[in-house]
N, C-alpha and C. Protein backbone atom coordinates (compact mmCIF):
# COMPACT_ATOMS: atom_id res chain seq x y z
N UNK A 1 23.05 2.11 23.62
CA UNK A 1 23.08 1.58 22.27
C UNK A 1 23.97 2.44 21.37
N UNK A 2 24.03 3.79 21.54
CA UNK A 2 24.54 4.55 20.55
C UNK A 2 26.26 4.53 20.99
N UNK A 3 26.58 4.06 22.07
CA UNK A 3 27.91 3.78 22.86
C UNK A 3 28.49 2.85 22.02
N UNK A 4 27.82 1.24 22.17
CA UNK A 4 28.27 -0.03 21.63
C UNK A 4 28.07 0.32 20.00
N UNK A 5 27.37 0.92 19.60
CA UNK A 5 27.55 0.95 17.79
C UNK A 5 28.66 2.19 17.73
N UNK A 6 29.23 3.28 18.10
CA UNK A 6 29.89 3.71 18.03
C UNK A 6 31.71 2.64 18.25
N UNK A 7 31.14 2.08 19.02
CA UNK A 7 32.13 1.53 19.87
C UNK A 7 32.62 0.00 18.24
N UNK A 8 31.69 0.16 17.38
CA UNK A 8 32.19 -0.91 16.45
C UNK A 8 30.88 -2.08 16.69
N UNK A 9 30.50 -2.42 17.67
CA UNK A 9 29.61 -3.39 18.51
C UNK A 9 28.26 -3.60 17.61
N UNK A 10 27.90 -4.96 17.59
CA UNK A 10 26.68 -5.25 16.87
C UNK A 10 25.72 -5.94 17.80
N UNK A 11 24.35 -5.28 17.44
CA UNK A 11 23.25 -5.64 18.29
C UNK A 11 22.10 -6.13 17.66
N UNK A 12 21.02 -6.27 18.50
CA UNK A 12 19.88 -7.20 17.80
C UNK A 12 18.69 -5.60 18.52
N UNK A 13 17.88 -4.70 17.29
CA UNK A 13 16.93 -3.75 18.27
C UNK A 13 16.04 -4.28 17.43
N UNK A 14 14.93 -3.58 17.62
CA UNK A 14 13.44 -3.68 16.83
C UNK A 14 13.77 -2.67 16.19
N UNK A 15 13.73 -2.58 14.40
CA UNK A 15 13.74 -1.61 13.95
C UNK A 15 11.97 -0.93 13.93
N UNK A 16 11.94 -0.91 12.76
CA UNK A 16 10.65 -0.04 12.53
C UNK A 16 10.13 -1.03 11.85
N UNK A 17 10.43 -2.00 11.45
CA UNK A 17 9.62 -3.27 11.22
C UNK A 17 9.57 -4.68 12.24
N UNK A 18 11.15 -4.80 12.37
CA UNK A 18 11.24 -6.29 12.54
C UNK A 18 12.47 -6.34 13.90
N UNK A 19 13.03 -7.28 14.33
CA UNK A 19 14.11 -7.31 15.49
C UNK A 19 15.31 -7.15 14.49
N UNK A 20 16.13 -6.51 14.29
CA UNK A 20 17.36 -6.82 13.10
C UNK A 20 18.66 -6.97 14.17
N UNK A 21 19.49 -7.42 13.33
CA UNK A 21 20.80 -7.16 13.79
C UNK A 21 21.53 -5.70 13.37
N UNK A 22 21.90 -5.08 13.72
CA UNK A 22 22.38 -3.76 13.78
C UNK A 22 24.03 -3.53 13.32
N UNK A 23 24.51 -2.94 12.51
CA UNK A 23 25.84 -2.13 12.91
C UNK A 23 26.17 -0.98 12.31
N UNK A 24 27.43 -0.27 12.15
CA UNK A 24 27.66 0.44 11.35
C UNK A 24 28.09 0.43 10.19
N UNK A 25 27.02 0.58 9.25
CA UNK A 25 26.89 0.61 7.73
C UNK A 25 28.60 0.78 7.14
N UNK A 26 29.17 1.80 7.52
CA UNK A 26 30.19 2.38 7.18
C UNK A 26 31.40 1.95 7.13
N UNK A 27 31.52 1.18 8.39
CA UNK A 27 32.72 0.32 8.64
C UNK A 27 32.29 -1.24 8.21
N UNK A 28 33.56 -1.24 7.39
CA UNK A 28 33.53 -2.54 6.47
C UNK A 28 33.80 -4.04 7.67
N UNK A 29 34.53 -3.95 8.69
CA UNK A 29 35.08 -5.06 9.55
C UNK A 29 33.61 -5.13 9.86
N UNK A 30 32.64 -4.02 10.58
CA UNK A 30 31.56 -4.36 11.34
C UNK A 30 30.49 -5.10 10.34
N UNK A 31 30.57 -4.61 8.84
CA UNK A 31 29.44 -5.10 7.78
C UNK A 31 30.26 -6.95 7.67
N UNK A 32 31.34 -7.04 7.67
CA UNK A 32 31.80 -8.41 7.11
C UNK A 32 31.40 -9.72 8.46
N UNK A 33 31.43 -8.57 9.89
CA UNK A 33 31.34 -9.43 10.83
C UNK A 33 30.05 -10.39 10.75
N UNK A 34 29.02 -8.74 10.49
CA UNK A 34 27.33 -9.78 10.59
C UNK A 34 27.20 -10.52 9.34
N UNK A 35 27.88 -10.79 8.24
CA UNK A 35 27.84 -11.33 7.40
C UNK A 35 28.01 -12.29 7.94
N UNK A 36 29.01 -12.92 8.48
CA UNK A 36 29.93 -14.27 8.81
C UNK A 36 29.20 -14.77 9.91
N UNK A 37 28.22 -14.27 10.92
CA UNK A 37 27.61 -14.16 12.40
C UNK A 37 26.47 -15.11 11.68
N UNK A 38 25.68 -14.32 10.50
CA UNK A 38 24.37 -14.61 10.02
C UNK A 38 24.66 -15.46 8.87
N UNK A 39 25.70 -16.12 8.82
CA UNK A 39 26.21 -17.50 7.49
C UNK A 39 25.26 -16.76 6.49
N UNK A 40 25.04 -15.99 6.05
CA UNK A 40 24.28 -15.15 4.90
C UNK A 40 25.70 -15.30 3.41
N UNK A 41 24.90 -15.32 2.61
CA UNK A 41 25.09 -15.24 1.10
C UNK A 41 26.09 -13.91 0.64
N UNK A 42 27.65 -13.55 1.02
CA UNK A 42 28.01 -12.57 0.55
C UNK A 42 27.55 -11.54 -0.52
N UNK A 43 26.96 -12.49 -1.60
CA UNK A 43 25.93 -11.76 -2.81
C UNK A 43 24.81 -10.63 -2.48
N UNK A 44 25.10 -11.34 -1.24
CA UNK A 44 23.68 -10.30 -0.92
C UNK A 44 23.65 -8.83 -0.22
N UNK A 45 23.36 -7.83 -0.62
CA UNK A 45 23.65 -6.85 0.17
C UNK A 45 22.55 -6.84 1.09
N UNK A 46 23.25 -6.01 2.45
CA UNK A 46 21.88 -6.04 3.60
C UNK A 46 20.94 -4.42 3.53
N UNK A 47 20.50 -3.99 4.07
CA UNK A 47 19.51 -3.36 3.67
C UNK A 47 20.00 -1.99 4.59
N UNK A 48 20.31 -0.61 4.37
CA UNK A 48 21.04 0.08 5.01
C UNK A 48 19.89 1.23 5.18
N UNK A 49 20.06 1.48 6.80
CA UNK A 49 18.54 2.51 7.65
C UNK A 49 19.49 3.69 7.17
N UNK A 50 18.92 4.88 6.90
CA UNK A 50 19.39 6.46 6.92
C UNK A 50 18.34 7.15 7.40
N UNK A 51 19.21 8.50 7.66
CA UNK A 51 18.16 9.41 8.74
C UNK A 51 17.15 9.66 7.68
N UNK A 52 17.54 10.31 6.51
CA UNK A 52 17.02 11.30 5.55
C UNK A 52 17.39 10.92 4.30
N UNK A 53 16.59 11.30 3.71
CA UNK A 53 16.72 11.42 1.75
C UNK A 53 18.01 12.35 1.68
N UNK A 54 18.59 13.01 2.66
CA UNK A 54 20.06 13.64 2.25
C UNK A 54 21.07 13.46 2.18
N UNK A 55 21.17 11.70 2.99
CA UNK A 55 21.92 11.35 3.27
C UNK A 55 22.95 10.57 2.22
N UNK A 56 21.96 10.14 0.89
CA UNK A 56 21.90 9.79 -0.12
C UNK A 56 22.51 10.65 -0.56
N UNK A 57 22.40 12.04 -0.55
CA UNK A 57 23.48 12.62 -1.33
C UNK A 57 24.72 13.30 -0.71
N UNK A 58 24.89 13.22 0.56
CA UNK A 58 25.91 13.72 1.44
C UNK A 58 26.89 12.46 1.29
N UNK A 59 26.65 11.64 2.13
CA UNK A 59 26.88 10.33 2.03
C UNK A 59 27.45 9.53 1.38
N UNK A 60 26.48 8.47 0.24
CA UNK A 60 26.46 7.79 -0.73
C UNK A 60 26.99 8.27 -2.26
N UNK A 61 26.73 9.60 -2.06
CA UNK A 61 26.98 10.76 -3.49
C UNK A 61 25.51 9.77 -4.37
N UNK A 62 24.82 9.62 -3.82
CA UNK A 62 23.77 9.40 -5.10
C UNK A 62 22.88 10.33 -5.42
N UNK A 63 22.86 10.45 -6.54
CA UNK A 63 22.23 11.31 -7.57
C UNK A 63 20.64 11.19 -7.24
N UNK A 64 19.81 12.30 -6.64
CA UNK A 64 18.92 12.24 -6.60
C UNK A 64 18.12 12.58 -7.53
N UNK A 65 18.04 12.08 -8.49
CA UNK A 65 16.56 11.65 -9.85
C UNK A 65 15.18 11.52 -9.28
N UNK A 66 15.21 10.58 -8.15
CA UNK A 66 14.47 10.21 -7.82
C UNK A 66 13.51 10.80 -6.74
N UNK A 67 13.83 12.09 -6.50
CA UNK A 67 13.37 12.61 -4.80
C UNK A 67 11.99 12.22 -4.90
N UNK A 68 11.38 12.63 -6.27
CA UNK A 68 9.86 12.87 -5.17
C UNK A 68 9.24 11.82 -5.48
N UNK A 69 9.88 10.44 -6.03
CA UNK A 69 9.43 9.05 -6.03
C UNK A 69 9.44 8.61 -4.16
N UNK A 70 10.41 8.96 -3.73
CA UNK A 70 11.47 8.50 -2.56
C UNK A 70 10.71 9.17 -1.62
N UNK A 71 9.69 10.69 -1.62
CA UNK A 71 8.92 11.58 -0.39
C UNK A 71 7.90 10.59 -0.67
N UNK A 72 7.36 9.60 -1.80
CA UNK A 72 6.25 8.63 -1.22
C UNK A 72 6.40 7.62 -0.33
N UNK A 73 7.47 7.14 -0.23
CA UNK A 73 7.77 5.91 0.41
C UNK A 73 8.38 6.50 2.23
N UNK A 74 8.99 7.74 1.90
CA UNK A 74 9.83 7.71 3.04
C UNK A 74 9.32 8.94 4.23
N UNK A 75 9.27 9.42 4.91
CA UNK A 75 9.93 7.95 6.33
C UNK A 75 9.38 7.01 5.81
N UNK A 76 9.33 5.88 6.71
CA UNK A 76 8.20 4.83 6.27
C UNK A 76 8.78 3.20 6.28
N UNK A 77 8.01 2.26 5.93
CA UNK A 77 8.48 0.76 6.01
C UNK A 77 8.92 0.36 5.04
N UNK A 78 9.21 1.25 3.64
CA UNK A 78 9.71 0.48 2.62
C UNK A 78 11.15 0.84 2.46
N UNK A 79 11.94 -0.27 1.86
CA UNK A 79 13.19 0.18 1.49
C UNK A 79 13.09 -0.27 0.09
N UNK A 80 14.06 1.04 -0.75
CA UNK A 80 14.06 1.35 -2.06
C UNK A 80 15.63 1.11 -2.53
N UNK A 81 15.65 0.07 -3.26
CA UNK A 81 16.74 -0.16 -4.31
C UNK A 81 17.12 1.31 -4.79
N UNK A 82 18.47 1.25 -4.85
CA UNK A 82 19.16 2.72 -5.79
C UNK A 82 20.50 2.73 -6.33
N UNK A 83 20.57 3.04 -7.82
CA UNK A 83 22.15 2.55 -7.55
C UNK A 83 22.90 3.15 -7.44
N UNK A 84 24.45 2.51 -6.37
CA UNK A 84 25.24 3.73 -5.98
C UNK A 84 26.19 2.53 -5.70
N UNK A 85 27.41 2.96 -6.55
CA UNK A 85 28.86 2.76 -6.98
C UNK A 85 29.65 2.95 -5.27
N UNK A 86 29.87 3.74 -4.44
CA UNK A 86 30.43 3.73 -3.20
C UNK A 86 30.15 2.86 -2.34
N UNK A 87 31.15 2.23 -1.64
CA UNK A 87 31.02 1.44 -0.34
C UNK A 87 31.25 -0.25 -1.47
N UNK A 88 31.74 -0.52 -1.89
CA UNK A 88 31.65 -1.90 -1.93
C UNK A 88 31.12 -3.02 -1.30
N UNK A 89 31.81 -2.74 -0.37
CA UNK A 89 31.58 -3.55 1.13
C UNK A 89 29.81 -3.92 1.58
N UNK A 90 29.17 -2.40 0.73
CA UNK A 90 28.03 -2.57 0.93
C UNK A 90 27.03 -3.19 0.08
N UNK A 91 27.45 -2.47 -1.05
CA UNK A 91 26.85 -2.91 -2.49
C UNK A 91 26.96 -4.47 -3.18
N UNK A 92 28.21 -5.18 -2.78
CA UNK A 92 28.65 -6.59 -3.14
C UNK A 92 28.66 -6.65 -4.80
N UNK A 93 29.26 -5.64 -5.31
CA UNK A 93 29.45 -5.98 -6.92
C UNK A 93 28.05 -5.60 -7.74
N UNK A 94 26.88 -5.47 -6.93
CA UNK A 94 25.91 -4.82 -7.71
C UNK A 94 25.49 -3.51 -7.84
N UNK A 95 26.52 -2.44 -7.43
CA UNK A 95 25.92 -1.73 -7.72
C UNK A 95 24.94 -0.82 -7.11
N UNK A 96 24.44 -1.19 -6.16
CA UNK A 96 22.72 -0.91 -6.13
C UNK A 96 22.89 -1.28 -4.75
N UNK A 97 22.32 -0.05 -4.09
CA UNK A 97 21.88 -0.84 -2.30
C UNK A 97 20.83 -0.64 -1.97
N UNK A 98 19.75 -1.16 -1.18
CA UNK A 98 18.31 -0.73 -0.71
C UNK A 98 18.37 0.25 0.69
N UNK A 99 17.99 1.01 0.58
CA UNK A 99 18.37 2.05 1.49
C UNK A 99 16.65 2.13 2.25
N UNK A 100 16.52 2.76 3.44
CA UNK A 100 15.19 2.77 4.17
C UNK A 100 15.52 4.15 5.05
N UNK A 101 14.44 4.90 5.10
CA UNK A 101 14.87 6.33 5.94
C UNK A 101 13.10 5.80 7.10
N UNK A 102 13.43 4.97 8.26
CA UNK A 102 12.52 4.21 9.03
C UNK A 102 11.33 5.75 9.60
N UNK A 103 10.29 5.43 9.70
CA UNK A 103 9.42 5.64 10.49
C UNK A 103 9.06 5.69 11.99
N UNK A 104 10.06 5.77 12.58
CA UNK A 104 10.47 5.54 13.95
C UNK A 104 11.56 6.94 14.84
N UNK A 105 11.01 7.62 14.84
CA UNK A 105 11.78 8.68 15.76
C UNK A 105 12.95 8.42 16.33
N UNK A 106 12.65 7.49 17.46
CA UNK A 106 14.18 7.28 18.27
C UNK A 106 15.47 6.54 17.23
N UNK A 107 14.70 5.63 16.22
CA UNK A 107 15.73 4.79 15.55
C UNK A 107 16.45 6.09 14.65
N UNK A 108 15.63 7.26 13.66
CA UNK A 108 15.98 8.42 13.00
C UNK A 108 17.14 9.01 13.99
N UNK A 109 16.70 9.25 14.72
CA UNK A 109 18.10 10.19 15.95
C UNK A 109 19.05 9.60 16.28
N UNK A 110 18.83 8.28 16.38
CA UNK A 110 19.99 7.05 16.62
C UNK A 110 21.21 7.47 15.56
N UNK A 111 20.29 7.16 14.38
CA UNK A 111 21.17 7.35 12.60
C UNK A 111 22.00 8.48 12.60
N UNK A 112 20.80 9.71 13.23
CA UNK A 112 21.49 11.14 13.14
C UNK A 112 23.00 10.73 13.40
N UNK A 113 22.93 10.47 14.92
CA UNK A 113 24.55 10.22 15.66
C UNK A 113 25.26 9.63 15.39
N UNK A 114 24.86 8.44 14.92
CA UNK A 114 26.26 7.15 14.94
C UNK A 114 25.68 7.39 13.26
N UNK A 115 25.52 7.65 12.24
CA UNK A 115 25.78 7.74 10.79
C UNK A 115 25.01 6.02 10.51
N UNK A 116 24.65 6.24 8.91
CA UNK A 116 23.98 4.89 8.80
C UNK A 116 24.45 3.76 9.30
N UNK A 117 23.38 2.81 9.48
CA UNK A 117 23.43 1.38 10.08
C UNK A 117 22.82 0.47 9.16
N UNK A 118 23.44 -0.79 8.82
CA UNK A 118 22.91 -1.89 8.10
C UNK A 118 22.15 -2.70 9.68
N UNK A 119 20.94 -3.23 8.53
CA UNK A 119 19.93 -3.45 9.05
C UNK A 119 19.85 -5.00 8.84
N UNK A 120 19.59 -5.89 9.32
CA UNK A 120 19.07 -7.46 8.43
C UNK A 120 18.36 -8.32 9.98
N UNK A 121 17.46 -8.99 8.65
CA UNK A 121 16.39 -9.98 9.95
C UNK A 121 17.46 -10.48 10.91
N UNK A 122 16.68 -11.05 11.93
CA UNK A 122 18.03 -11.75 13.18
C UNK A 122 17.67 -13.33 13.38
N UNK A 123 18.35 -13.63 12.14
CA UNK A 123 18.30 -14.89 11.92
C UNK A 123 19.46 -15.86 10.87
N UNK A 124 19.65 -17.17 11.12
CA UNK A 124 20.59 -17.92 9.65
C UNK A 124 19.88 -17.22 8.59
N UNK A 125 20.87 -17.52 7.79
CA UNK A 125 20.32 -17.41 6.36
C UNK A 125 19.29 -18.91 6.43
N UNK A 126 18.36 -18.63 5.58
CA UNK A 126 16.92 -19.81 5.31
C UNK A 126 16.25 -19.76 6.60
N UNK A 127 16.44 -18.96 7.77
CA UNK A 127 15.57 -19.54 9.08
C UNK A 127 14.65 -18.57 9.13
N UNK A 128 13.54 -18.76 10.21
CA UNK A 128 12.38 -18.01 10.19
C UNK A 128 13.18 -16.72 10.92
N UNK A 129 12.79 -15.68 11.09
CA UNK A 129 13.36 -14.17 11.74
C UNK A 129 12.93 -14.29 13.09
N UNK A 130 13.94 -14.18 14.74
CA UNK A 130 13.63 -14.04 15.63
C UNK A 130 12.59 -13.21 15.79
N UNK A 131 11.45 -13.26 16.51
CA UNK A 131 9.94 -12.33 16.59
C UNK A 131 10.11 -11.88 18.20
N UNK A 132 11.62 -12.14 18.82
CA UNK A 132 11.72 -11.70 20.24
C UNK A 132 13.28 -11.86 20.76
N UNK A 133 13.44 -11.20 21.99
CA UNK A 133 14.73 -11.42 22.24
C UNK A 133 15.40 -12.51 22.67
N UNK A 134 14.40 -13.43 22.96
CA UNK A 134 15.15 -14.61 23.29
C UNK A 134 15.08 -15.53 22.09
N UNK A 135 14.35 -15.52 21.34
CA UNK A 135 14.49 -16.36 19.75
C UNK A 135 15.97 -15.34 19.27
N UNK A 136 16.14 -14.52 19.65
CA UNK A 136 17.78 -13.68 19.08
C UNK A 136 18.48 -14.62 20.10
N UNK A 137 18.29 -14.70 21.06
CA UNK A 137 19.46 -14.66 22.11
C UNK A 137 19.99 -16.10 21.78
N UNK A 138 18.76 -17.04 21.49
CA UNK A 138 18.72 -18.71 20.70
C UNK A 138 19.43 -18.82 19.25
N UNK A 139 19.63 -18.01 18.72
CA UNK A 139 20.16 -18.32 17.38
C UNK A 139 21.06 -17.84 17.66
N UNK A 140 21.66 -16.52 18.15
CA UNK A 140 23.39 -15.88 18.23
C UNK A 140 23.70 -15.68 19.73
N UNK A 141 23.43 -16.10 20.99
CA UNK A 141 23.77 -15.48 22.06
C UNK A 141 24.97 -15.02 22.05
N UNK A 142 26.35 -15.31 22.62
CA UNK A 142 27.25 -14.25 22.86
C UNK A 142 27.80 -13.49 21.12
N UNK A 143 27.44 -14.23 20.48
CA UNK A 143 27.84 -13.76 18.87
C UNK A 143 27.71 -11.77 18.60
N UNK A 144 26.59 -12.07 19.46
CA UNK A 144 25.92 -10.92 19.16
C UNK A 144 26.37 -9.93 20.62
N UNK A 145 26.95 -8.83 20.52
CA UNK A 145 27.19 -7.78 21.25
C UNK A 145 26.14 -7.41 22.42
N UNK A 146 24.81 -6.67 22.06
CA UNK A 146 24.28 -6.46 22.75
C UNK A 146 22.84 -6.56 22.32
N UNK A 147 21.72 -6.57 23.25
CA UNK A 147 20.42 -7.04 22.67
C UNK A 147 19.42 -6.19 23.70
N UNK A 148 18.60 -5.19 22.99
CA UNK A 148 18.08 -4.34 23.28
C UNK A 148 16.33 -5.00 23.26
N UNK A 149 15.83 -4.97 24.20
CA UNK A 149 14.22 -5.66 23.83
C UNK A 149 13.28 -4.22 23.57
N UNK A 150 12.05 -4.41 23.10
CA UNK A 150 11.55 -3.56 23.24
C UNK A 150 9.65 -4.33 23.55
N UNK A 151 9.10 -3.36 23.92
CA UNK A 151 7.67 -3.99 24.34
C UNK A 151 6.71 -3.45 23.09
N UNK A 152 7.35 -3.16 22.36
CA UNK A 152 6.27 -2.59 21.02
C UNK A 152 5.92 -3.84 20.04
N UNK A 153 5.12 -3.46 19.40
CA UNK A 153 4.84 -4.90 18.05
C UNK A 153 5.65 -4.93 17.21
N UNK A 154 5.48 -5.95 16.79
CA UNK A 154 6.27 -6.29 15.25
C UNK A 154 5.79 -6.07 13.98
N UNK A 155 6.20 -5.32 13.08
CA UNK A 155 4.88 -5.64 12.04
C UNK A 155 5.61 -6.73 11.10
N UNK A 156 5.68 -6.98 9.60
CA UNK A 156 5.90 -7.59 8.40
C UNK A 156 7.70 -7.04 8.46
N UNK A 157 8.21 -7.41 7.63
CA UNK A 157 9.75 -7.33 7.15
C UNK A 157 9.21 -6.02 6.20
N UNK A 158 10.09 -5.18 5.92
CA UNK A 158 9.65 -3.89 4.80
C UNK A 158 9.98 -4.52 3.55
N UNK A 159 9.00 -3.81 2.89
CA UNK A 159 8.51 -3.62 1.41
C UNK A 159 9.67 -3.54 0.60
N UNK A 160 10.13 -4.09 0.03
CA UNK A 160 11.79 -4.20 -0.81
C UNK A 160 10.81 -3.61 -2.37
N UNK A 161 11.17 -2.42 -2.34
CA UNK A 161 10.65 -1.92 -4.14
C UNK A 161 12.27 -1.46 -4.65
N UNK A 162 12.57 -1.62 -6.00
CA UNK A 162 14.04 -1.32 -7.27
C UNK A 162 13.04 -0.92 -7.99
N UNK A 163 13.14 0.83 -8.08
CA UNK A 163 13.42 1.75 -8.81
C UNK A 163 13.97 1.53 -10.07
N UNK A 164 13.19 1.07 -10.90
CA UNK A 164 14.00 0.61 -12.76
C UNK A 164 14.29 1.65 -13.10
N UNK A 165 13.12 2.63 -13.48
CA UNK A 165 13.41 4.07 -13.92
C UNK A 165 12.04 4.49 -13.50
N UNK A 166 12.21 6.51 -13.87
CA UNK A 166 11.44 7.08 -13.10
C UNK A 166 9.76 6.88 -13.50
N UNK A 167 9.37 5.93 -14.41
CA UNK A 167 8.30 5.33 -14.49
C UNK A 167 7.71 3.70 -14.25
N UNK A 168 9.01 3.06 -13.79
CA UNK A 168 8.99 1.67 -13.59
C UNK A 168 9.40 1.39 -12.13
N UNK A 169 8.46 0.65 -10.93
CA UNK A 169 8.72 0.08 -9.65
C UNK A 169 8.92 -1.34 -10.05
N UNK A 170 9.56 -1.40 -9.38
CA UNK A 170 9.59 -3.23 -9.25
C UNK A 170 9.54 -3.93 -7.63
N UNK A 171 7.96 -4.22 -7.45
CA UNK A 171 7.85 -4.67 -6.03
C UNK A 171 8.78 -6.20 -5.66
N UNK A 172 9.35 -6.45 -5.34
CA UNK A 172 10.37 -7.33 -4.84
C UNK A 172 10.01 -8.42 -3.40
N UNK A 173 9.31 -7.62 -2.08
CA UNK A 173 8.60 -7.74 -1.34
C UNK A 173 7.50 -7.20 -0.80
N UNK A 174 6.09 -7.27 -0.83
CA UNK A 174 5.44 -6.93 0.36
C UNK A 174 4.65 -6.41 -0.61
N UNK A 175 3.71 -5.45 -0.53
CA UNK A 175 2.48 -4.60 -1.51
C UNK A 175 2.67 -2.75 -0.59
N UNK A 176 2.90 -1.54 -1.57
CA UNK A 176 3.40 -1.09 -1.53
C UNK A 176 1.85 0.23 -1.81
N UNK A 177 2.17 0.79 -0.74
CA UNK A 177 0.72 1.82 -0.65
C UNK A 177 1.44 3.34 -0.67
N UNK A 178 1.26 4.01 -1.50
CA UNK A 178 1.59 5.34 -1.68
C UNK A 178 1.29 6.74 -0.72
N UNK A 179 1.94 7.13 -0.11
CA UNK A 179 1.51 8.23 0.48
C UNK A 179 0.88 9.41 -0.55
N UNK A 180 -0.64 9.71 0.29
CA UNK A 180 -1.80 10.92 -0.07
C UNK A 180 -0.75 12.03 -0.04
């Protein structure tokens, strides 16, 4: 896996929530491809996995205001709206990308190596989200590069919370439980 995403290549894994389609965040050809693959809404930005809260500032150059909002949520299943001016390609004119630092070990070490990956359900735009590899293999077979199964569960799609300011969440998706 870390071959074919290096290699440019887009895949379908189980993230730490859901089956997504996979690539490298970074490279704009690979972000425009799954756009066009998944007939998705250019407006929309897709939801980008990072190893760490550092990456945000190595990276992205975003201004961390927010750290110790961001040590509740992260590792973890939620991804957090933030806004950050770099990457176009990623942001789509708003500004603002939802970033997720996953709960999942092997997917974290993955990130380490091949640098962030955009993440999105593996499905059309309006369709229900493949819940397996052959509901992927049914909606994109050769479209899609490579398709990794895994025997673990699925849980919910993650928690989409935008950060208004450092006293305002705005839950977007899902219900959102604070780390003790």
């Amino acid at each position: 896996m870390k071959k074919e995403l290096l290699n440019k290549k887009i895949g379908v894994i189980l993230t730490d929530t859901i089956y997504g389609i996979v690539g490298l965040a970074l490279d704009e050809n690979v972000v425009q491809r799954i756009y066009k693959i998944k007939n998705r809404n250019p407006q929309k930005p897709f939801i980008v996995l990072i190893s760490s809260i550092e990456d945000l500032k190595s990276i992205f150059k975003i201004d961390i205001e927010y750290f110790d909002i961001l040590k509740e949520f992260w590792p973890g299943k939620t991804s957090v709206i933030l806004p950050c001016n770099e990457f176009p390609h990623l942001h789509r004119g708003l500004n603002s990308i939802a970033f997720r630092v996953p709960d999942k070990k092997e997917l974290v070490d993955l990130i380490k190596e091949v640098g962030p990956i955009v993440a999105t359900s593996v499905n059309k735009e309006g369709d229900e989200p493949a819940k397996n590899i052959d509901e992927a293999k049914k909606y994109f077979g050769e479209e899609i590069d490579f398709y990794i199964d895994s025997k673990e569960c699925l849980s919910e799609p993650s928690i989409l919370v935008n950060i208004k300011n450092k006293n305002e969440l705005e839950i977007l998706r899902g219900k959102i439980c604070l780390k003790k």
